[in-house]
Protein backbone atom coordinates (compact mmCIF):
# COMPACT_ATOMS: atom_id res chain seq x y z
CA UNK A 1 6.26 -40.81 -49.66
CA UNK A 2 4.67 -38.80 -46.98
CA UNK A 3 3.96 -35.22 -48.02
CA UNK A 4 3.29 -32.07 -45.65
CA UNK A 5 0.54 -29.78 -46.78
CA UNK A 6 1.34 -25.92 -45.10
CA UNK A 7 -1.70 -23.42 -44.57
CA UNK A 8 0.61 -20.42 -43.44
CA UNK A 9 2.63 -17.93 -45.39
CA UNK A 10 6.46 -18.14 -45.65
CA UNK A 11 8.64 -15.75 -43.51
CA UNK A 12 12.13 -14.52 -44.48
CA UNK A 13 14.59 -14.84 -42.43
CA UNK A 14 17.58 -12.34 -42.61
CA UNK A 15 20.61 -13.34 -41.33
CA UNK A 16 21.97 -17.14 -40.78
CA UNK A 17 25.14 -18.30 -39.46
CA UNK A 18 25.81 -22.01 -39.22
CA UNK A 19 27.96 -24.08 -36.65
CA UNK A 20 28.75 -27.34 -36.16
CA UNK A 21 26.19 -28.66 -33.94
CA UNK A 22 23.10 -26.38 -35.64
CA UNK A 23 22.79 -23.35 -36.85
CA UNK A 24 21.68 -19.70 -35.61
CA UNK A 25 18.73 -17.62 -36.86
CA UNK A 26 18.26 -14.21 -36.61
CA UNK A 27 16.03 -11.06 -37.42
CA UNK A 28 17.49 -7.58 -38.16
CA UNK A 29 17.23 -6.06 -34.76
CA UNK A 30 14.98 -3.05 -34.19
CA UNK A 31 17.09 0.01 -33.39
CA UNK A 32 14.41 1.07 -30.36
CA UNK A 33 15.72 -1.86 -28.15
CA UNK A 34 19.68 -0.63 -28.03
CA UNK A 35 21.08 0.28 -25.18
CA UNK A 36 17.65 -0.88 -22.95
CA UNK A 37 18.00 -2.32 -19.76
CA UNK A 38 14.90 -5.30 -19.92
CA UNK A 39 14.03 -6.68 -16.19
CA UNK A 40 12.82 -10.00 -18.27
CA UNK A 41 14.23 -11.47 -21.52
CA UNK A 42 12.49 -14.55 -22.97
CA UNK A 43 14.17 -18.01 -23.99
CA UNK A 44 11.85 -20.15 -26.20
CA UNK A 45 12.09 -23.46 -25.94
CA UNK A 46 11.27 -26.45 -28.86
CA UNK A 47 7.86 -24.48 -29.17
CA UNK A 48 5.43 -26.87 -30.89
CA UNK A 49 2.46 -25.38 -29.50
CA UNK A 50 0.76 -22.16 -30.29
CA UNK A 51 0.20 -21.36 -27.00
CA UNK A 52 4.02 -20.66 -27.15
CA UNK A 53 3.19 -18.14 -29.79
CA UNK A 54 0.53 -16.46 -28.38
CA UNK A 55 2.44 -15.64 -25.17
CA UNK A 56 3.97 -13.04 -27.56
CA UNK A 57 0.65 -11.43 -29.13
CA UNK A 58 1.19 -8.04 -27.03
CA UNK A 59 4.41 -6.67 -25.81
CA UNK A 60 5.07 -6.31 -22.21
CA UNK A 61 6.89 -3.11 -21.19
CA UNK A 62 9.83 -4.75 -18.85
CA UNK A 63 10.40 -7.73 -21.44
CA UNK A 64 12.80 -7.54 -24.52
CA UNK A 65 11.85 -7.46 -27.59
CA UNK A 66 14.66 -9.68 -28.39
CA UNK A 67 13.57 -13.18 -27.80
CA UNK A 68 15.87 -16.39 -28.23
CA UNK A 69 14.72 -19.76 -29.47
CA UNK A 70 16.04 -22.81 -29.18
CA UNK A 71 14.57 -26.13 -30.84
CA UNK A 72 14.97 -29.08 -33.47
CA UNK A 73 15.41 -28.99 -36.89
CA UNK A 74 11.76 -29.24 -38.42
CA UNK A 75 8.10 -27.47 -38.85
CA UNK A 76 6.88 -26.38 -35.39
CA UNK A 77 9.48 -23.88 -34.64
CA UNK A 78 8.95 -22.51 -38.41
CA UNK A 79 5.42 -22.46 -37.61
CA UNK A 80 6.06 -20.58 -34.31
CA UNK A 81 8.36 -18.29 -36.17
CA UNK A 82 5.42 -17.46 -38.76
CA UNK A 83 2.96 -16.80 -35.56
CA UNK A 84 5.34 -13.94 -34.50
CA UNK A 85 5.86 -12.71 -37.81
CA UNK A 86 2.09 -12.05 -38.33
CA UNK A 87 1.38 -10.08 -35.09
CA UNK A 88 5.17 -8.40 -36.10
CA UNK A 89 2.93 -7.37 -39.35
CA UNK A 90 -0.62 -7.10 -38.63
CA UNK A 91 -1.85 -3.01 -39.53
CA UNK A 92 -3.35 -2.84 -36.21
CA UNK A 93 -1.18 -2.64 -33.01
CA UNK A 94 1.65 -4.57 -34.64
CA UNK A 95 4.25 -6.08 -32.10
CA UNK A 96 7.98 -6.00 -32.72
CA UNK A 97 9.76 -8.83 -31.54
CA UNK A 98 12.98 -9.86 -32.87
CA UNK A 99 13.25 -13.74 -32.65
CA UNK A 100 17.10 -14.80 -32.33
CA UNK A 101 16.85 -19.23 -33.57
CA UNK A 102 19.46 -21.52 -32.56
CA UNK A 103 18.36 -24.83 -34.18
CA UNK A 104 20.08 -28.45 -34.12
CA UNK A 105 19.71 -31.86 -31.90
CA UNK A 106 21.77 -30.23 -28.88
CA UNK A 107 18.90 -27.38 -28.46
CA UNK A 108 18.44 -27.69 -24.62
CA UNK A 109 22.33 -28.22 -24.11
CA UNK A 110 22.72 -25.36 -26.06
CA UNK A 111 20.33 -23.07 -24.35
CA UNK A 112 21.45 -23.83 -20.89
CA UNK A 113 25.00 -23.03 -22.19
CA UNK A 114 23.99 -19.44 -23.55
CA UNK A 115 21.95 -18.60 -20.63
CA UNK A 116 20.21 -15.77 -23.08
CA UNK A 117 17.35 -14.67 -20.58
CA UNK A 118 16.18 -15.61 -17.53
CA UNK A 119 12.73 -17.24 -18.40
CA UNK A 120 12.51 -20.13 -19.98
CA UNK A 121 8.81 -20.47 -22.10
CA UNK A 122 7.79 -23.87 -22.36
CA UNK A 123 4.85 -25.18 -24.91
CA UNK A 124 5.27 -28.08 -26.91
CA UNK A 125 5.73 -31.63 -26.61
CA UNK A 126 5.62 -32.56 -23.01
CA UNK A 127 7.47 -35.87 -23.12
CA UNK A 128 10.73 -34.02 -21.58
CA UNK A 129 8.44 -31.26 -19.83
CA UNK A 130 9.22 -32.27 -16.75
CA UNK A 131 12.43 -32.81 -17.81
CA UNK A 132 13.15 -29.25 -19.47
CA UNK A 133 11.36 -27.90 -15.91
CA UNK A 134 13.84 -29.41 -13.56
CA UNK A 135 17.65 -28.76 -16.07
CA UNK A 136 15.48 -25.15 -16.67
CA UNK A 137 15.58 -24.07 -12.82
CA UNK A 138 18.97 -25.82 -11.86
CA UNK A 139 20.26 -23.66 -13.75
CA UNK A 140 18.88 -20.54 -12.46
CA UNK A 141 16.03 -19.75 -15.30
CA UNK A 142 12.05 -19.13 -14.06
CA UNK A 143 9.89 -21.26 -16.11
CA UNK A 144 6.14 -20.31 -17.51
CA UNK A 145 4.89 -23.12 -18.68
CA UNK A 146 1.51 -24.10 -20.98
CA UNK A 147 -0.01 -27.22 -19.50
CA UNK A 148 0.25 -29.75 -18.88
CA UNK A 149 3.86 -29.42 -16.78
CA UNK A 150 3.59 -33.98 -16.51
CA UNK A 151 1.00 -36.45 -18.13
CA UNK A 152 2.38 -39.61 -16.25
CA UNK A 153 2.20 -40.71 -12.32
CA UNK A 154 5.81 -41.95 -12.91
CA UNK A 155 6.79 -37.79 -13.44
CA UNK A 156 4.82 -36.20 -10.16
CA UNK A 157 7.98 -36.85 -7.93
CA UNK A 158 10.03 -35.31 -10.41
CA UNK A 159 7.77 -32.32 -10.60
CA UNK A 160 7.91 -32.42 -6.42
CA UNK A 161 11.40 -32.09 -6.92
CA UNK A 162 11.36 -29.86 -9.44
CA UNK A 163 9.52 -26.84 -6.86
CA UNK A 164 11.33 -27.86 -3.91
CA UNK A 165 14.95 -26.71 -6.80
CA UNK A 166 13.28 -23.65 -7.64
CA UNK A 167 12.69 -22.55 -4.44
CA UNK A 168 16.56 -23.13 -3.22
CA UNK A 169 18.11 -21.60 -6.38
CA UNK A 170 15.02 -18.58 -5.74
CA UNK A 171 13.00 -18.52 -9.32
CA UNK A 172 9.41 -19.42 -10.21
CA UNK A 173 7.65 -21.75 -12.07
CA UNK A 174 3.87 -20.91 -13.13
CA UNK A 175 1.70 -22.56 -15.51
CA UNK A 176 -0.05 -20.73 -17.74
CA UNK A 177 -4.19 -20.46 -16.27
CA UNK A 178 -5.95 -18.83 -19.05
CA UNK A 179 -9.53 -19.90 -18.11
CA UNK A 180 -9.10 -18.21 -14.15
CA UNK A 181 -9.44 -14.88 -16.80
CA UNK A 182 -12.70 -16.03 -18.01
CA UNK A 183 -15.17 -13.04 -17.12
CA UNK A 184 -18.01 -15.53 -16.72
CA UNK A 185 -16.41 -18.02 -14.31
CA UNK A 186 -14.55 -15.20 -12.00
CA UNK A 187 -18.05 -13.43 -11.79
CA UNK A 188 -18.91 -17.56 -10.95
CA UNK A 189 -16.34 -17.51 -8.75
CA UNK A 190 -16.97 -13.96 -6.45
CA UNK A 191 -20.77 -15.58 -6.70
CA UNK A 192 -20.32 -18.40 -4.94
CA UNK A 193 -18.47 -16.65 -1.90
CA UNK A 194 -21.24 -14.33 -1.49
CA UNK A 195 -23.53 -16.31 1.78
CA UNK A 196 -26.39 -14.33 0.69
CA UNK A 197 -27.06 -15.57 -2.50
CA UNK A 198 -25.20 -18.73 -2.82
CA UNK A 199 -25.84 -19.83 1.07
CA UNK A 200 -22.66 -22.32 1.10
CA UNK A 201 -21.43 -25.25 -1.05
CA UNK A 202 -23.26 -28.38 -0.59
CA UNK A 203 -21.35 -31.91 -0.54
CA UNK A 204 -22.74 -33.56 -3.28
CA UNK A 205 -22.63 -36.97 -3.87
CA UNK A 206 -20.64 -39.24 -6.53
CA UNK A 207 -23.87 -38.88 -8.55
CA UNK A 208 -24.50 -35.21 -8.38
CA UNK A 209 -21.03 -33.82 -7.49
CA UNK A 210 -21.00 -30.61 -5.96
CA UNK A 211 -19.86 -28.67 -8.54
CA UNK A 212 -18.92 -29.93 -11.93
CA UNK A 213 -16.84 -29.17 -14.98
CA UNK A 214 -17.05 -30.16 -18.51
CA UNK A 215 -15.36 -28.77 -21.30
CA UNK A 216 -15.59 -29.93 -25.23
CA UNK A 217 -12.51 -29.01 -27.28
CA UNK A 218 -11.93 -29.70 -31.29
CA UNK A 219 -8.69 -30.51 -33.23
CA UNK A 220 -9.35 -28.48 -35.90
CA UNK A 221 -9.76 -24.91 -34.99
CA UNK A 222 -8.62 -21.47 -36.26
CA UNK A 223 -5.93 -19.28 -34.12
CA UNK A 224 -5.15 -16.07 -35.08
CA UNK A 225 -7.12 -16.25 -37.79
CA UNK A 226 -5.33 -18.96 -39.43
CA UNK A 227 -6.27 -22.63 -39.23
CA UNK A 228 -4.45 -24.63 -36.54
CA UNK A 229 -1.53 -27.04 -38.29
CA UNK A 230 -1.11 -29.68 -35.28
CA UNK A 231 2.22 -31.68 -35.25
CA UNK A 232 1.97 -34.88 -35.91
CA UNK A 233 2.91 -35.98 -32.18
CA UNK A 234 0.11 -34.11 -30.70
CA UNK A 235 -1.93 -37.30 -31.56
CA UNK A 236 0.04 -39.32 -29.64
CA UNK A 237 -0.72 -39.60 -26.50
CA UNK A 238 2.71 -40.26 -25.03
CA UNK A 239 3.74 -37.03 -26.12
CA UNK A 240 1.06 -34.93 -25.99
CA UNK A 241 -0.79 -36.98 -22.69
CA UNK A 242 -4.33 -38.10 -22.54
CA UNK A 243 -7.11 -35.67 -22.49
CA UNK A 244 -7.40 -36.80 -18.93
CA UNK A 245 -4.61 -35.15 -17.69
CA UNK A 246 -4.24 -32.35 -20.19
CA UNK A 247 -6.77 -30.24 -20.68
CA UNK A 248 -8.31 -31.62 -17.55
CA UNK A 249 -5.02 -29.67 -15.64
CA UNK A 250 -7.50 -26.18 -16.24
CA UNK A 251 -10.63 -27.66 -15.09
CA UNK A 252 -8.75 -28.97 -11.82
CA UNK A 253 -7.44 -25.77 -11.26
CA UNK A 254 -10.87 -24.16 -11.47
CA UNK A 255 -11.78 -26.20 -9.14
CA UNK A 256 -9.35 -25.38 -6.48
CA UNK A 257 -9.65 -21.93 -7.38
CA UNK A 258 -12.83 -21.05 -7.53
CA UNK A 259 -14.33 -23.29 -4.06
CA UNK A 260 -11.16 -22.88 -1.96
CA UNK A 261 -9.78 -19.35 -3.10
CA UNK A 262 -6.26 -18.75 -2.14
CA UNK A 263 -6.28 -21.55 0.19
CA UNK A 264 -3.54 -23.93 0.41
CA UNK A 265 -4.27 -27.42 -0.63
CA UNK A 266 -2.52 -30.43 -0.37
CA UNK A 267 -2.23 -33.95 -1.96
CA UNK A 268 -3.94 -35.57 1.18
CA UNK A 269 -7.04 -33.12 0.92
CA UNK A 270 -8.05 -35.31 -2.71
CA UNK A 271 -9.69 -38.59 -2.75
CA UNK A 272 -10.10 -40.25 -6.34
CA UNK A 273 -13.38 -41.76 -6.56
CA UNK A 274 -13.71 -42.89 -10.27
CA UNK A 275 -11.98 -41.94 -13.06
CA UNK A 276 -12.38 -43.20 -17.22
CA UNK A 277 -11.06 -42.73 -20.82
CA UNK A 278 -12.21 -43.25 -23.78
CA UNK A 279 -10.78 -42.78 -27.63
CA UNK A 280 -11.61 -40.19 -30.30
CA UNK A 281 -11.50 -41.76 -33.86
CA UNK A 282 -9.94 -39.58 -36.75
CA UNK A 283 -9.76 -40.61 -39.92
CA UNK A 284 -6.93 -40.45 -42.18
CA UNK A 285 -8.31 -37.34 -44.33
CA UNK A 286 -9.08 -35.65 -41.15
CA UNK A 287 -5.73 -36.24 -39.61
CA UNK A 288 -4.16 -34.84 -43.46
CA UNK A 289 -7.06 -32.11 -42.31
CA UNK A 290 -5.22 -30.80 -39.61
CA UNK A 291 -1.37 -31.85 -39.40
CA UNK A 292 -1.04 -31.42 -43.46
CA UNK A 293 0.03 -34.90 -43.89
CA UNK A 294 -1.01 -37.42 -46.04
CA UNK A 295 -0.14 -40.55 -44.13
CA UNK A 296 0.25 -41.34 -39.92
CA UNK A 297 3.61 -41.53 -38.99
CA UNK A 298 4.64 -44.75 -37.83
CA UNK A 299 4.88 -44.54 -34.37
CA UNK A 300 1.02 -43.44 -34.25
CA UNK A 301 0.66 -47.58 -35.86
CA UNK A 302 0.29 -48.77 -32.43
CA UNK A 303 -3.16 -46.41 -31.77
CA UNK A 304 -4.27 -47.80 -35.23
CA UNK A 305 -7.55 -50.04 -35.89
CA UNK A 306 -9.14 -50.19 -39.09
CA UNK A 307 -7.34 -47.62 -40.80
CA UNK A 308 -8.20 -45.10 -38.26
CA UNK A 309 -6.69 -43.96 -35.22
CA UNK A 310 -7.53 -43.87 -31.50
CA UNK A 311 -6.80 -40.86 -29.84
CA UNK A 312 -7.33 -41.02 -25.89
CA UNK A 313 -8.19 -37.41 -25.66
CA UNK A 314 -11.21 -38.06 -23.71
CA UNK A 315 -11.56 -38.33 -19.74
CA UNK A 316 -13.42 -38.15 -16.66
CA UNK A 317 -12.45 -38.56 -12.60
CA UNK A 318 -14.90 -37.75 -9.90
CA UNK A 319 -13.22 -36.97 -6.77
CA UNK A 320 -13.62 -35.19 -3.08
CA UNK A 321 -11.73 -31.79 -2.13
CA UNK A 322 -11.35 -31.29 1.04
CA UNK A 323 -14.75 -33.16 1.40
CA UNK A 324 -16.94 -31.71 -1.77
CA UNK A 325 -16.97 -34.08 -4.83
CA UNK A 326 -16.33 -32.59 -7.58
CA UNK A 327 -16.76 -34.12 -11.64
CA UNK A 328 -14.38 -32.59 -14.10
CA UNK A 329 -14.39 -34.09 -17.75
CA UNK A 330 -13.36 -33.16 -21.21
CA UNK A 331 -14.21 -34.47 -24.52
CA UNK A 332 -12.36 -33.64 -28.02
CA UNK A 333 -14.38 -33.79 -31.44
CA UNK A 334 -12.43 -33.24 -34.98
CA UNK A 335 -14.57 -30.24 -35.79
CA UNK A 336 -16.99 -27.83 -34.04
CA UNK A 337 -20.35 -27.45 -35.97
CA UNK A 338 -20.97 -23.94 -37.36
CA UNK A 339 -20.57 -20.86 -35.90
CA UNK A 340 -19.41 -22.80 -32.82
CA UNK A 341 -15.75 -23.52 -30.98
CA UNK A 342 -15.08 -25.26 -27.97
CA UNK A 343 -17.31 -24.77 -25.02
CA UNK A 344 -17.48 -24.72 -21.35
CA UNK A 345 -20.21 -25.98 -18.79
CA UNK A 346 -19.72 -25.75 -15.01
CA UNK A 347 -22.17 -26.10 -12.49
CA UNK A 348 -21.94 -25.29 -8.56
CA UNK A 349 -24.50 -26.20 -6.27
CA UNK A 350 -25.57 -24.32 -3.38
CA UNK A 351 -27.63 -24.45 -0.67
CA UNK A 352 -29.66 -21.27 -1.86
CA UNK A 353 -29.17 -21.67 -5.73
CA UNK A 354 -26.86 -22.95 -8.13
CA UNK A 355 -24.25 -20.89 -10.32
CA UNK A 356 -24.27 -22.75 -13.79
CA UNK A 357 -21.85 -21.32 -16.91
CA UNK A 358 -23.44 -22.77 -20.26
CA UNK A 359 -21.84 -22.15 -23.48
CA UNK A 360 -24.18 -24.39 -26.17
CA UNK A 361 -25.63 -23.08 -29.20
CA UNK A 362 -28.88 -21.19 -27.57
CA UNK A 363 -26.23 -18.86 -25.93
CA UNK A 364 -24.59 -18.39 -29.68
CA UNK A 365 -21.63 -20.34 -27.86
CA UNK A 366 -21.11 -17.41 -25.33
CA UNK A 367 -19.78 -18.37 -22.22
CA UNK A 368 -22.85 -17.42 -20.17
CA UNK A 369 -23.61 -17.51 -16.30
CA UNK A 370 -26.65 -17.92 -14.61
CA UNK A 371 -28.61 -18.42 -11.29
CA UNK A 372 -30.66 -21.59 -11.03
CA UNK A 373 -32.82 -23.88 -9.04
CA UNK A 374 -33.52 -20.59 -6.28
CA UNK A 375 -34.66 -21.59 -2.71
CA UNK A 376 -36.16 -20.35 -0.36
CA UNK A 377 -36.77 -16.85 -1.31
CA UNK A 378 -39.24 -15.24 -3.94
CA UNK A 379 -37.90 -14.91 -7.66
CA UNK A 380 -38.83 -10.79 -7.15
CA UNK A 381 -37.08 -10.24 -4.00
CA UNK A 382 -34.07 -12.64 -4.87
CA UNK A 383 -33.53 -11.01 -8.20
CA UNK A 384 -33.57 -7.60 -6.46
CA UNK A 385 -30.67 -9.18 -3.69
CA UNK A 386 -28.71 -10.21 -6.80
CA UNK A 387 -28.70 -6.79 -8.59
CA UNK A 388 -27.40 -5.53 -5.36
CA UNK A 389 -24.55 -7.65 -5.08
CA UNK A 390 -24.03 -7.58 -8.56
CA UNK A 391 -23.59 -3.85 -8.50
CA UNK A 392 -20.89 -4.21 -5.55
CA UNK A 393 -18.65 -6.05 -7.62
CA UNK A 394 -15.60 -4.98 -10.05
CA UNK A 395 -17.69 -4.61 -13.49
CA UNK A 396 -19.72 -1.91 -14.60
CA UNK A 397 -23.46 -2.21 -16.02
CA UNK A 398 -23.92 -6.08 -14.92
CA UNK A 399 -27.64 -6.73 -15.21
CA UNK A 400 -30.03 -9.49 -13.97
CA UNK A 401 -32.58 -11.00 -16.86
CA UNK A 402 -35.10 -12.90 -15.69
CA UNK A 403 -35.60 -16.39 -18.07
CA UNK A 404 -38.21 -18.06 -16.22
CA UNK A 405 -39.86 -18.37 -13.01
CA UNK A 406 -36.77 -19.81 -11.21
CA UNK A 407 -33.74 -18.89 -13.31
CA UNK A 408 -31.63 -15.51 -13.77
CA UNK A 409 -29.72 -14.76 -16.36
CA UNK A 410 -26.12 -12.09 -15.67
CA UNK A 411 -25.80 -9.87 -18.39
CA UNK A 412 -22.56 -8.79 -19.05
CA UNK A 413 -21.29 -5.83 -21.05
CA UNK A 414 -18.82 -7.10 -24.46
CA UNK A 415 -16.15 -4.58 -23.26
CA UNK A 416 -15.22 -7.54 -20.55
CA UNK A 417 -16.11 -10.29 -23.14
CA UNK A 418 -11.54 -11.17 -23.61
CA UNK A 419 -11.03 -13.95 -25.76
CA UNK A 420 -9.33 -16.78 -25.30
CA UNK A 421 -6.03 -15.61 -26.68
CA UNK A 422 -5.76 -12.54 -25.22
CA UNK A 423 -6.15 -14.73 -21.81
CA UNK A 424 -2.17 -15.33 -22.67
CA UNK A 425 -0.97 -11.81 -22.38
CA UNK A 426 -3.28 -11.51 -19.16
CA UNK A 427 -1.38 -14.81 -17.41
CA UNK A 428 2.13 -13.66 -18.27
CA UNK A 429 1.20 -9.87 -17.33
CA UNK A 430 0.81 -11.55 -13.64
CA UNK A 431 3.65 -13.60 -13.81
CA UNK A 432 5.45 -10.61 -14.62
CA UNK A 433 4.10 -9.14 -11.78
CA UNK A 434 5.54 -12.15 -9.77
CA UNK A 435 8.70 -12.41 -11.28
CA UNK A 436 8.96 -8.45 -9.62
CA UNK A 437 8.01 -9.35 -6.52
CA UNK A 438 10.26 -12.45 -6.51
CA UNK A 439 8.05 -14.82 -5.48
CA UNK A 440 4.44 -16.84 -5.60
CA UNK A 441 1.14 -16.03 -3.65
CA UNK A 442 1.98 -18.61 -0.73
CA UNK A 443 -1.01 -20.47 -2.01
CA UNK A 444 0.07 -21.42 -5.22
CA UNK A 445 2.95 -23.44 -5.43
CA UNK A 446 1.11 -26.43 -3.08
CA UNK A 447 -1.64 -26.17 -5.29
CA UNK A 448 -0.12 -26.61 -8.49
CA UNK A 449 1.37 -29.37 -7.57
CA UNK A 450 -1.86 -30.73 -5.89
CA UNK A 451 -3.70 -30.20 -8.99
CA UNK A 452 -1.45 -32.56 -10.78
CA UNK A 453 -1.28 -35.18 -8.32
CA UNK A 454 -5.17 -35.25 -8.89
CA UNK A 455 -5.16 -35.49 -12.83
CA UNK A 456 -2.59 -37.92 -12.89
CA UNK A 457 -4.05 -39.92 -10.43
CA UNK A 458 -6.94 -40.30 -12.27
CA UNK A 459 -4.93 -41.58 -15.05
CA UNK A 460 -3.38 -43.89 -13.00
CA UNK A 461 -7.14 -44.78 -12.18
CA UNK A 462 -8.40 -45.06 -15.31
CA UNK A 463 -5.36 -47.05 -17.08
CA UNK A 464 -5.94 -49.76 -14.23
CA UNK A 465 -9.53 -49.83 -14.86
């Protein structure tokens, strides 16, 4: 018998009804949202991710606090439901959110039926992503969606299609960017367009890329400060993808965003050079470690060898944009070592210095950004030039340490230091602002969908290789 080991606290739930197809959940309402007219009401749907949970962390002035979710019978949406209830019940700025639960096989039928909001909030098993994207906006609903929105070539026509819907029924679809939030990579970012200091991108070369991204995530993790229970399928890589077009899809977009800002690029503009996977191994007490079950399920037999299991979370393509190459890779380890979490490197080379984000354990695993490898100036009078740009920028009391004789280090204040989770409430606080304004920066739709022609090509790459 396989047996399910639960690290979060029960919720109550107040009132059920039951039907025929599944049943209906639902909190006592709070008597502040009656008779309010909400520009934005959320649908949640099958939410097996905590991303999905940590979309609702704050509360956003034009959205209802009511909040409908559909999904399967099982643990992730009771895990999702026990997210909410903690920020509903946390002393300090508690939320209130009143989560309305339709549960039973017909979920998605059911949810297109009601039509209970008008944006549908996507984060869970992306088998039927693509799927839940294209039924979402036929029938009228904006989609926000956690990444990845496909992990197979065989979907990117779908998705295609799926954009080219939205636009003729006239709602959005927007994945959720956390890491464009990321103090140290925006101040990267601004860097990098400043001629002055950065001078202008170089090529590269397959061998020293341009600019590069790596980025080391870890399965078990704590969120909220509670320790992550994964579902079972999120080791299987035909639900969950390979690391090499999942968490990949944010490094691509840095990419885009950061050397090409608010430029429109295309699928012809990318050239996949090389591209490779390779397994992580997790044992059976570390998978019990982090999904709370004993045994793996037995559709996870076919990733099995020795008793242990092969998880293709791991991945690297080197490619051109619009003629820079450009490495982006990501690795996933069971466990970060302590005091740590997952980290971030990124490098861009320029032809007066390079811009380089480490995050290892001599920067206490702080994201932290600094100037490198200076040319053709003095380290005095180029780390006077940098103050002065610094100090023209949109943050407060930056400061320029010098390390050594030809690296700077950016100081920045903590009161811009946002974590990772509050990177949620800052995406959907813009797509709010979108949904307002009724439509995309022009920019952004091409991209997206450029951005996942390049990460699933290089799976396509990589699975012939």
């Amino acid at each position: 018998m396989r047996r399910r080991y639960s690290f979060f606290i029960p919720i109550v739930i107040v009132l059920t009804s039951c039907g025929s197809q599944g049943s209906k959940q639902q909190a006592a309402k709070p008597a502040s949202t009656m008779g309010k007219n909400y520009q934005v009401r959320l649908i949640t749907v099958d939410p097996g991710h905590f991303h999905a949970a940590l979309i609702q962390k704050i509360m956003y002035d034009q959205v209802s606090p009511d909040v409908h979710v559909y999904a399967p019978d099982g643990p992730d949406y009771l895990q999702h439901l026990q997210r909410i209830n903690f920020y509903n019940s946390r002393p300090v700025n508690p939320t209130s959110w009143n989560e309305i639960v339709y549960k039973g096989p017909d979920f998605f039928e059911k949810m297109l039926a009601d039509k209970a909001g008008n944006v549908v909030v996507l984060s869970g098993n992306n088998r039927k992503k693509t799927e839940y994207i294209m039924r979402s906006v036929k029938a009228g609903l904006n989609v926000l969606a956690d990444k990845p929105m496909i992990i197979s070539p065989e979907d990117f026509p779908a998705l295609q299609e799926a954009f080219a819907t939205a636009k003729e029924k006239g709602v959005l679809i927007y994945d959720i960017m956390t890491e464009r939030y990321e103090v140290t990579t925006i101040l990267q970012k601004l860097l990098s367009q400043n001629a002055e200091i950065f001078g202008v991108f170089t090529t590269g070369s397959k061998d020293e890329p341009a600019v590069t991204k790596i980025s080391v995530h870890h399965f078990s993790k704590i969120v909220s400060g509670n320790p992550v229970l994964r579902p079972e399928w999120y080791f299987d890589v035909q639900q969950q993808g390979e690391g090499i077009v999942d968490v990949t899809t944010h490094l691509v977009d840095l990419v885009q965003w950061e050397c090409f800002p608010e430029q429109i690029i295309n699928p012809s503009d990318i050239s996949m050079i090389s591209a490779k996977r390779w397994p992580t191994i997790i044992t059976k007490e570390e998978f019990k470690g982090v999904t709370g079950f004993e045994d793996f399920p037995g559709y996870l037999q076919k990733d099995i060898k020795n008793g242990k299991l092969k998880v293709f979370a791991n991945g690297e393509m080197i490619y051109r944009i619009k003629g820079l190459f450009a490495k982006v890779s990501v690795e996933w380890k069971y466990q970060a070592p302590p005091g740590g979490g997952d980290t971030h490197y990124s490098v861009m080379h320029g032809t007066k210095c390079d811009l380089v984000i480490r995050q290892g354990a001599e920067e206490k695993f702080l994201p932290t950004l600094y100037v490198e490898n200076i040319k053709g100036s003095g380290m005095n009078d180029f780390s006077s030039d940098l103050q002065k740009v610094i100090n023209t920028l949109p943050y407060d009391s930056l400061k320029v340490n010098v390390v050594d004789m030809n690296t700077l280090k950016i100081i920045i204040p903590v009161k811009y230091r946002v974590t990772h989770e509050e990177h949620f409430g800052q995406v959907t606080a813009k797509f709010l602002d979108y949904l307002k304004a009724g439509k995309l920066p022009e920019w952004e739709v091409p991209d997206m969908i450029t951005k996942y022609y390049t990460t699933t090509s290089a799976l396509r790459l990589a699975m012939e290789k």
